[in-house]
Protein backbone atom coordinates (compact mmCIF):
# COMPACT_ATOMS: atom_id res chain seq x y z
CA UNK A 1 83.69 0.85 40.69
CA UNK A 2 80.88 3.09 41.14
CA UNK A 3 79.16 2.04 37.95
CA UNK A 4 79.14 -1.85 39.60
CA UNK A 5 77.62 -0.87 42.47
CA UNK A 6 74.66 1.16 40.57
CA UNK A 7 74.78 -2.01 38.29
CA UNK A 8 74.55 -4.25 41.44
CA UNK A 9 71.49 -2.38 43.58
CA UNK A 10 69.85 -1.31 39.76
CA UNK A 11 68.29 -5.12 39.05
CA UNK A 12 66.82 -5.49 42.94
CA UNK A 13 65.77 -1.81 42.57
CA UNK A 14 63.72 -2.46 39.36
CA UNK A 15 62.33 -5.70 40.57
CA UNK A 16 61.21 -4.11 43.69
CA UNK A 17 59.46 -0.98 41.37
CA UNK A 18 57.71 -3.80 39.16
CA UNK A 19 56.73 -6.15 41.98
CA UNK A 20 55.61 -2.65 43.90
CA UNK A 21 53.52 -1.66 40.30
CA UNK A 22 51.93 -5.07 40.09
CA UNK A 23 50.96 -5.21 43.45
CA UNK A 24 49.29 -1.70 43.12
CA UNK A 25 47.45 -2.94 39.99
CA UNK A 26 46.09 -5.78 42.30
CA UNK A 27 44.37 -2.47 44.25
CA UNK A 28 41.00 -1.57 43.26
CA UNK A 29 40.76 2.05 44.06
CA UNK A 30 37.47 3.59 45.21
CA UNK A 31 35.94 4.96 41.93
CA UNK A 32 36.72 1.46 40.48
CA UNK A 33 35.23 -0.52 43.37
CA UNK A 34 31.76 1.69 42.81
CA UNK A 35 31.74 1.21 39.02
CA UNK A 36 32.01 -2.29 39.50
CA UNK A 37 29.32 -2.42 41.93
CA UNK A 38 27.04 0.07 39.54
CA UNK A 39 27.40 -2.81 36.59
CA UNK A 40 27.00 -5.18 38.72
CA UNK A 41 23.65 -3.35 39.53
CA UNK A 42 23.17 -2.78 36.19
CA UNK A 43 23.38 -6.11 35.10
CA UNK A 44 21.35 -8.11 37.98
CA UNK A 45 18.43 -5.33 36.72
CA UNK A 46 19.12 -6.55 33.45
CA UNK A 47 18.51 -10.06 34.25
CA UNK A 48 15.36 -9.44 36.64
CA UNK A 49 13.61 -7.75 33.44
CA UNK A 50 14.64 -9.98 30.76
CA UNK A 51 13.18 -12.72 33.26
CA UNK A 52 10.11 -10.67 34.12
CA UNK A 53 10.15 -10.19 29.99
CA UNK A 54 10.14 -13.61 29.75
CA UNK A 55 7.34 -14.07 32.15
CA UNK A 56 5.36 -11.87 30.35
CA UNK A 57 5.84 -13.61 27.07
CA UNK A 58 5.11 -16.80 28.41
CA UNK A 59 1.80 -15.41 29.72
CA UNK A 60 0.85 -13.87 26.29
CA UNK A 61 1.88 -16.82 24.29
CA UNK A 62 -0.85 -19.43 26.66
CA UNK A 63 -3.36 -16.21 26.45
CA UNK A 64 -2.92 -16.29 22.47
CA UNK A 65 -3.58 -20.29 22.57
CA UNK A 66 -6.42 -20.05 24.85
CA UNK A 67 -7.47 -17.35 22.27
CA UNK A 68 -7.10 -19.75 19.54
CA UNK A 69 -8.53 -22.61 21.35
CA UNK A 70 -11.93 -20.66 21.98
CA UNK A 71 -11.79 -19.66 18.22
CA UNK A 72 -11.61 -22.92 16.76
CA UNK A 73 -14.78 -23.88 19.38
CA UNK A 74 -16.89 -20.98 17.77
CA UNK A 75 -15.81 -21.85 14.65
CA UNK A 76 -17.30 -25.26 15.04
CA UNK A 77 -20.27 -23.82 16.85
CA UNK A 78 -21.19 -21.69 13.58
CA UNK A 79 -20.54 -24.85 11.40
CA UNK A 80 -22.76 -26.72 13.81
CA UNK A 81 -25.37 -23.86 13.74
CA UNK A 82 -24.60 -23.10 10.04
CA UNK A 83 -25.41 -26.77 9.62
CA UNK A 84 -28.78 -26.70 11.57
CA UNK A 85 -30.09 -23.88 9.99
CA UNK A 86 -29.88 -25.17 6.95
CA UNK A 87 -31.48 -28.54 8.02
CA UNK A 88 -34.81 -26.00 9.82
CA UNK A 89 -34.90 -24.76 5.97
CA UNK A 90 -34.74 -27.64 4.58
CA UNK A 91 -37.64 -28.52 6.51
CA UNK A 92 -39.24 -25.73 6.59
CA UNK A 93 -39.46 -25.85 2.99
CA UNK A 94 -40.87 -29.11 2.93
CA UNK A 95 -43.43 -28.04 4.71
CA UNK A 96 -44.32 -25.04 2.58
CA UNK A 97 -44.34 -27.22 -0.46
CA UNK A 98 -46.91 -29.40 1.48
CA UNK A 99 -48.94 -27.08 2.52
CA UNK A 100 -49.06 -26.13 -1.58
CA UNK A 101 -50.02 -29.81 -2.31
CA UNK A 102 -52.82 -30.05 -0.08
C-alpha cells in the first residue's frame, strides 16, 4: 500500500522537478546576462573595425590607382620628352654638319 502511494505522487513529483529544472535553465543569471552583453560588445567592436578596415582599404586601393594613373602620365611624358630630345639632336646635328659644309 505504501509503496503505491510513493509510486502514485513519484511520476507528478519528478515531472514537477524537471519542468521546475527546465524552467530554471530558461533563467539567465546575472554573470551570464553580463557575459552576453560583454560579447555582444565585443563583437559590434569587431564589426565597427573590420568596417573602418574596410574603409581604409578602399581608400588605399583608389590612392594606389591614382598612383598608377599619374605614373603611366609621366611615363608618357618622358617618352614624349625622350622623343623630342632626340628630334632637337637630330637637328641639332644637322645643323653642325652644315655649318661643316659651308
Amino acid at each position: 500500500m505504501m509503496s503505491a502511494i510513493i509510486s502514485r505522487f513519484a511520476v507528478p513529483v519528478a515531472l514537477v522537478a524537471t519542468l521546475a529544472i527546465a524552467a530554471g535553465c530558461t533563467q539567465l543569471s546575472d554573470q551570464d546576462r553580463a557575459l552576453l552583453n560583454q560579447v555582444k560588445t565585443t563583437s559590434d567592436q569587431a564589426a565597427a573595425s573590420a568596417a573602418a578596415a574596410k574603409t581604409s582599404a578602399d581608400q588605399a586601393a583608389d590612392r594606389a590607382q591614382q598612383a598608377a594613373d599619374a605614373a603611366k602620365a609621366a611615363e608618357a611624358s618622358a617618352a614624349s620628352a625622350a622623343a623630342d630630345a632626340k628630334s632637337a639632336d637630330e637637328k641639332a646635328a644637322r645643323m653642325f654638319q652644315r655649318s661643316l659644309r659651308k
